[in-house]
C-alpha atoms as a PDB file:
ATOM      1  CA  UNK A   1      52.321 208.899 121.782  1.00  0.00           C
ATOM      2  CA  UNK A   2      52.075 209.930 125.417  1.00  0.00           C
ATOM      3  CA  UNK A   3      49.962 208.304 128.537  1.00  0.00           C
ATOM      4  CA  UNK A   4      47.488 211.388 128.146  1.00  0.00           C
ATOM      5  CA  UNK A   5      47.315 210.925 124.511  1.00  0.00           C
ATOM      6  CA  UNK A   6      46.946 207.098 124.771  1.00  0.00           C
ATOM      7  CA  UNK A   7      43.934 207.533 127.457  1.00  0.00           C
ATOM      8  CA  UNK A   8      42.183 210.226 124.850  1.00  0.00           C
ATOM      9  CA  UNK A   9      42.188 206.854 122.511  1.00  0.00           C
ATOM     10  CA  UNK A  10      40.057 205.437 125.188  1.00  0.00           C
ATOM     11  CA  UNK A  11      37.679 208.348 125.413  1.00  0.00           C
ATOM     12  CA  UNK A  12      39.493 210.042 128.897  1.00  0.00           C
ATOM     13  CA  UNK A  13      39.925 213.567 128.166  1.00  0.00           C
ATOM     14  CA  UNK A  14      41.630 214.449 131.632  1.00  0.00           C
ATOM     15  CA  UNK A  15      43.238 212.786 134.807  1.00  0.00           C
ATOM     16  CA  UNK A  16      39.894 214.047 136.852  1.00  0.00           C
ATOM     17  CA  UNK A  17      37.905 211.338 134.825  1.00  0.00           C
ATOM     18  CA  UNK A  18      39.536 208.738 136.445  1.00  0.00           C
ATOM     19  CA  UNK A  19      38.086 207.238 139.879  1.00  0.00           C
ATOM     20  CA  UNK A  20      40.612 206.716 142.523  1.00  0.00           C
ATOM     21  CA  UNK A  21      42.244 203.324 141.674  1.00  0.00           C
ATOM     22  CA  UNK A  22      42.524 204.007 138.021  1.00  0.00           C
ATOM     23  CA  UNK A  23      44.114 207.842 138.887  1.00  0.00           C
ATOM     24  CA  UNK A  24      46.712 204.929 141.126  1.00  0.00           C
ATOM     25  CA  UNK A  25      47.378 202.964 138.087  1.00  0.00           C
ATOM     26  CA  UNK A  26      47.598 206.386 136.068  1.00  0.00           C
ATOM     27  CA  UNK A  27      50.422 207.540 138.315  1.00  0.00           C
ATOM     28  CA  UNK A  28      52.146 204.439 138.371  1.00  0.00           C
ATOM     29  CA  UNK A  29      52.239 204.225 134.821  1.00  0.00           C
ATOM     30  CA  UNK A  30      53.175 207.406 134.526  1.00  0.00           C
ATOM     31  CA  UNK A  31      56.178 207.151 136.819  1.00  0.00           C
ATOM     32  CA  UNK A  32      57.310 203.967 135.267  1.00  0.00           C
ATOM     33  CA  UNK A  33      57.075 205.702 131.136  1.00  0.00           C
ATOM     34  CA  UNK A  34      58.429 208.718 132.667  1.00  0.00           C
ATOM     35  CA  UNK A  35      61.990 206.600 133.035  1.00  0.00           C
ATOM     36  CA  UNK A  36      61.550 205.209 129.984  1.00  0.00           C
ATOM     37  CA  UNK A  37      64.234 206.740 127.258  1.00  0.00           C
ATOM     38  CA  UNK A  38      62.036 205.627 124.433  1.00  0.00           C
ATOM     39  CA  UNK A  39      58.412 206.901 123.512  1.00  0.00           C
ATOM     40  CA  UNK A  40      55.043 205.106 124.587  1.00  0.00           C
ATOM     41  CA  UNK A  41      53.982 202.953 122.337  1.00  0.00           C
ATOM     42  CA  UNK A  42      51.521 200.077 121.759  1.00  0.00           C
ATOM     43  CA  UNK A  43      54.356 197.987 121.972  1.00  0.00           C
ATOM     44  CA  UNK A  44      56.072 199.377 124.784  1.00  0.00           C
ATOM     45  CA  UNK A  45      52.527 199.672 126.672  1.00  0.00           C
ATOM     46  CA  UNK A  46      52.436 195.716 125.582  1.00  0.00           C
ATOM     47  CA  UNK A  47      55.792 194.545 126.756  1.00  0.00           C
ATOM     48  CA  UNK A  48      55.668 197.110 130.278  1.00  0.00           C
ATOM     49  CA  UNK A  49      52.087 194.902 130.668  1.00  0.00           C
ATOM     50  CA  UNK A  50      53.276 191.210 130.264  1.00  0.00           C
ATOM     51  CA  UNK A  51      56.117 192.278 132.600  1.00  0.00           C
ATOM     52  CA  UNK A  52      53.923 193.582 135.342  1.00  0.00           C
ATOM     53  CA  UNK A  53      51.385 190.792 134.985  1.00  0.00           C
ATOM     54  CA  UNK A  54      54.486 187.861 135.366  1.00  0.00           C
ATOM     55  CA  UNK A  55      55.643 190.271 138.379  1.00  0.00           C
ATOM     56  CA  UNK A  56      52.248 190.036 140.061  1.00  0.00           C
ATOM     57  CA  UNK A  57      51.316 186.429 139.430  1.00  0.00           C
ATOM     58  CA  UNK A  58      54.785 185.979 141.089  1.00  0.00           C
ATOM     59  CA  UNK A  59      53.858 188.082 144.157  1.00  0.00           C
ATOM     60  CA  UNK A  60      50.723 186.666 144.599  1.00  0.00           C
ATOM     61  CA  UNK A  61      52.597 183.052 144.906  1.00  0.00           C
ATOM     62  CA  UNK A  62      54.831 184.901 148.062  1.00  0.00           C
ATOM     63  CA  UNK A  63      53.582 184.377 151.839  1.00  0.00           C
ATOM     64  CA  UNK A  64      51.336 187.719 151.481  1.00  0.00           C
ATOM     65  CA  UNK A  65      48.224 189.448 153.440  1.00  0.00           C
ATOM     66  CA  UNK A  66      45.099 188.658 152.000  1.00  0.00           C
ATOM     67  CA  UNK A  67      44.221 192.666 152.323  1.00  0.00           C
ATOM     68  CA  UNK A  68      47.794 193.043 150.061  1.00  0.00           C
ATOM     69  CA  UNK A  69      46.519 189.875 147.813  1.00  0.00           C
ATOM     70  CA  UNK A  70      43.186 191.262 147.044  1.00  0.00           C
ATOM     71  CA  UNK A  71      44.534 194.651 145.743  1.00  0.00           C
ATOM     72  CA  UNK A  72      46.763 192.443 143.877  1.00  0.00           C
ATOM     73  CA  UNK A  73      44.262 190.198 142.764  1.00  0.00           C
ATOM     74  CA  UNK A  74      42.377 193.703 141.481  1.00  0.00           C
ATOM     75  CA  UNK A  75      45.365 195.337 139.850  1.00  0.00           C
ATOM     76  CA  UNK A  76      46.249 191.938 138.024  1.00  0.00           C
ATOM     77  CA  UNK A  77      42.823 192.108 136.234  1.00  0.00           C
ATOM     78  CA  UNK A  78      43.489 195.693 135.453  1.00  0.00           C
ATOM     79  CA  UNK A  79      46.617 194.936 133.681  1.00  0.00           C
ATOM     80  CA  UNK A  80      44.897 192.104 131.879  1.00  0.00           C
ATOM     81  CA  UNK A  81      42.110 193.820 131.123  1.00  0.00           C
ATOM     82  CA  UNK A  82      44.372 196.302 129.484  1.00  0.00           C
ATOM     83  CA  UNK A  83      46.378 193.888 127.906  1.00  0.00           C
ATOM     84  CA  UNK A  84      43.253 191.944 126.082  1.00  0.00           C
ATOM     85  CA  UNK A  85      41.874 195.496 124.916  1.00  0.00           C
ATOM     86  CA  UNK A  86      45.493 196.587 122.887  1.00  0.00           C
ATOM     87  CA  UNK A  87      45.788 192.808 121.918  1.00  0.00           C
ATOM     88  CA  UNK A  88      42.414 193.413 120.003  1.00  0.00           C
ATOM     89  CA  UNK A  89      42.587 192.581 116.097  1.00  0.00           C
ATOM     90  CA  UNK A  90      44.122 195.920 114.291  1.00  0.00           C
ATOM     91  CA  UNK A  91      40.057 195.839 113.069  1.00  0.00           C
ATOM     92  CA  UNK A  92      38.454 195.860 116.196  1.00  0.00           C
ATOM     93  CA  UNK A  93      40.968 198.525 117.366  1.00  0.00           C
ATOM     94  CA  UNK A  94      40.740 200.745 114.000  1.00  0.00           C
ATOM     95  CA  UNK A  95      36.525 200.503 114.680  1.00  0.00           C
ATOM     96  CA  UNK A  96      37.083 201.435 118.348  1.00  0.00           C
ATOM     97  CA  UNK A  97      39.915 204.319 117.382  1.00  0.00           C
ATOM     98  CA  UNK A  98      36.282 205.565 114.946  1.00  0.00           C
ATOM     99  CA  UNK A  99      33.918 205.148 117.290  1.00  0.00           C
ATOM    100  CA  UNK A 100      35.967 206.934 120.294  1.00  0.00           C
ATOM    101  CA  UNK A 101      36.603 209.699 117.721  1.00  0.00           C
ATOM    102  CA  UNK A 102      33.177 210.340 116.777  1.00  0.00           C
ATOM    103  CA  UNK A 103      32.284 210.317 120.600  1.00  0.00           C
ATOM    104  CA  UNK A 104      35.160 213.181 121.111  1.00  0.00           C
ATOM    105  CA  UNK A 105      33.712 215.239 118.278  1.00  0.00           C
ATOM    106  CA  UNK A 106      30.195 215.103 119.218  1.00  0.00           C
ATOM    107  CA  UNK A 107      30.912 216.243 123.482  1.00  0.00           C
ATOM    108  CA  UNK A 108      32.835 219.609 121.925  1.00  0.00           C
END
């Protein structure tokens, strides 16, 4: 599965969906799977997440601006945010997976 793929899970059918920070985060992520050897998945998405949340919480610990530690501060609840939604029990995620379907059929 591919970033573009993974965000049509979520209901975002293109990159002009997104608002300015998320199409940041989109392009970040992208850069970062795009050196990745093996394909996206939940797993990978998972792992690439705990990583960049341990990163951050490290960061914001550093001698930093409080301009640089509020985008942090914001980007650090995106990842978790992120994080808490894929960690969702296979259930909730199967009913969400449905219900995001659905949604996609009934715009066309």
């Amino acid at each position: 599965m591919n970033l573009t793929e993974f965000l049509k899970k979520l209901g975002i059918e293109s990159f002009l969906d997104l608002k300015g920070e998320e199409k940041e985060t989109y392009r970040a992520f992208e850069e970062a799977f795009a050196r990745l050897e093996k394909p996206i998945t939940i797993e990978n998405l998972t792992e690439f997440l705990e990583k960049e949340i341990e990163a951050l919480i490290e960061l914001l610990a550093s001698d930093i601006s409080a301009d640089k530690k509020t985008l942090i501060i914001a980007r650090l609840k995106n990842y978790k945010d992120l994080l808490a939604f894929i960690k969702t029990p296979e259930r909730s995620r199967k009913f969400l997976e449905k219900e995001l379907e659905i949604r996609s059929r009934l715009a066309k």
